[in-house]
C-alpha atoms as a PDB file:
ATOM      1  CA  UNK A   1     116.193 126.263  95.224  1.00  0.00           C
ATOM      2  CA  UNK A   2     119.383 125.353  93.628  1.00  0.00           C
ATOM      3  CA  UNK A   3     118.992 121.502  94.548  1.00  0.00           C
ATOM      4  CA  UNK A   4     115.295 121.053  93.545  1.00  0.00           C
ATOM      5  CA  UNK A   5     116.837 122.092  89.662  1.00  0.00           C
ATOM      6  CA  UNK A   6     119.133 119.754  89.935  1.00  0.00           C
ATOM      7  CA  UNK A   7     117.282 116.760  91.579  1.00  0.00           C
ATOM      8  CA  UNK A   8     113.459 117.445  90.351  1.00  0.00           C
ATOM      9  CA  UNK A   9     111.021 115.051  91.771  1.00  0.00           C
ATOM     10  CA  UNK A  10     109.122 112.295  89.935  1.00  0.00           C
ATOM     11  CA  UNK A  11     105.996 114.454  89.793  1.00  0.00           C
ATOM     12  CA  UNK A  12     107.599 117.616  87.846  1.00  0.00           C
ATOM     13  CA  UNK A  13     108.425 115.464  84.555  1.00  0.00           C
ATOM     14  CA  UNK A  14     104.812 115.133  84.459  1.00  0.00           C
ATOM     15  CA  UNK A  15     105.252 111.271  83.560  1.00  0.00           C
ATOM     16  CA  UNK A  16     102.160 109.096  83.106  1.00  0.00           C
ATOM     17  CA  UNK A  17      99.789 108.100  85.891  1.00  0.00           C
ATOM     18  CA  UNK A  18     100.983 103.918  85.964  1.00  0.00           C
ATOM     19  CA  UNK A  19     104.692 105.105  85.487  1.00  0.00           C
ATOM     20  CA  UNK A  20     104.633 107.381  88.823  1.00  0.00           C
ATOM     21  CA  UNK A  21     102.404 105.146  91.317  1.00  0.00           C
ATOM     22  CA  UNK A  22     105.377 102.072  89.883  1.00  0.00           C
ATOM     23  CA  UNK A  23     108.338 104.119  90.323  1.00  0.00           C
ATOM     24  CA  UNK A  24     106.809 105.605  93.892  1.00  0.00           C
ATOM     25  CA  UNK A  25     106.425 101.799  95.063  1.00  0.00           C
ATOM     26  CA  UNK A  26     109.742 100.980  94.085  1.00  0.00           C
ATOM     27  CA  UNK A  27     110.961 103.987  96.513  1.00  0.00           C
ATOM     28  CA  UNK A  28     111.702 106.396  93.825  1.00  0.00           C
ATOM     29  CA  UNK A  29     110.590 110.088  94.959  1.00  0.00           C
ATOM     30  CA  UNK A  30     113.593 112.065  92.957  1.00  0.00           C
ATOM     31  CA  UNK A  31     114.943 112.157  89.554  1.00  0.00           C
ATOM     32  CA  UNK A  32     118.404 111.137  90.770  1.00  0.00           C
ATOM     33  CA  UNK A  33     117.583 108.185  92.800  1.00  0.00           C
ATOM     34  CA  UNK A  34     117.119 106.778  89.154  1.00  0.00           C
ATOM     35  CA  UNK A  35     121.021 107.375  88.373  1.00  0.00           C
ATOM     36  CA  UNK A  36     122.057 103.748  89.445  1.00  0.00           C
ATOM     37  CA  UNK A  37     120.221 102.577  87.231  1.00  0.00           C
ATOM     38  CA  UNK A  38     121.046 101.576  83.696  1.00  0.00           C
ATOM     39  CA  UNK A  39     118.937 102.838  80.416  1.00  0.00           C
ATOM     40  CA  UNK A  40     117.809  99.649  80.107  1.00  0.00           C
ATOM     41  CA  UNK A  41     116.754  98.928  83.565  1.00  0.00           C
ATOM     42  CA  UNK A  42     114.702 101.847  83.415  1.00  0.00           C
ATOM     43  CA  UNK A  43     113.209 100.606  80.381  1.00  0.00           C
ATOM     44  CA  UNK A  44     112.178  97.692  81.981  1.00  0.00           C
ATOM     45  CA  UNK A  45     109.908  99.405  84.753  1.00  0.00           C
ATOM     46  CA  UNK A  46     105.906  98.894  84.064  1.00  0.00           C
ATOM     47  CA  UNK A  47     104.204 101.987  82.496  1.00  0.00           C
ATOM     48  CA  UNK A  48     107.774 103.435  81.527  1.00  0.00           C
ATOM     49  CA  UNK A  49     108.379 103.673  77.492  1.00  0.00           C
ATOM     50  CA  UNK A  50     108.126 106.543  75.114  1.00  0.00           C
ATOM     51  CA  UNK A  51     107.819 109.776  75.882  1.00  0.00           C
ATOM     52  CA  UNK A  52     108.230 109.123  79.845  1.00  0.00           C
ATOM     53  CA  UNK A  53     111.486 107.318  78.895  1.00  0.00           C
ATOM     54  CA  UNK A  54     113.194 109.676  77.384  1.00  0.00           C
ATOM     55  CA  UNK A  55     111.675 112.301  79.646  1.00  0.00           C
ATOM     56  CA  UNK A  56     113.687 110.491  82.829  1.00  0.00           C
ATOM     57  CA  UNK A  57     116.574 110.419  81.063  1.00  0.00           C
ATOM     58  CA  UNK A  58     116.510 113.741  79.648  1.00  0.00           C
ATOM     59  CA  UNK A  59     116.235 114.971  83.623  1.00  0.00           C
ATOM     60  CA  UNK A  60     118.858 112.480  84.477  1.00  0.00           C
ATOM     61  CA  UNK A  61     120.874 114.177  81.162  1.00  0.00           C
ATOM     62  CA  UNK A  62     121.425 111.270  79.276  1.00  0.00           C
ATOM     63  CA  UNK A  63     120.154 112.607  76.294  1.00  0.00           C
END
């Protein structure tokens, strides 16, 4: 139970509807698997800005 706080999936930060199907065809399933990536980078993904932004990088404790 430990690891699911710690590495939440996509679908439990409730992000929007074209933000999750992007992110699932780009192989993303967990919040971590974003951690490569840079702020911007993430920025840069269709359907991701705003609230879902700072939503990832709250999980990914950037913020």
């Amino acid at each position: 139970m430990d690891h699911e706080e710690e590495n939440p999936k996509l679908e439990d930060l409730r992000l929007n509807a074209v933000a999750l199907l992007e992110l699932r065809s780009r192989g993303f399933q967990f919040v971590n698997g974003l951690g490569h990536l840079e702020n911007a980078d993430i920025l840069r993904i269709p359907g991701v800005g705003g609230v879902t932004y700072r939503r990832i990088l709250a999980a990914l404790r950037r913020i």
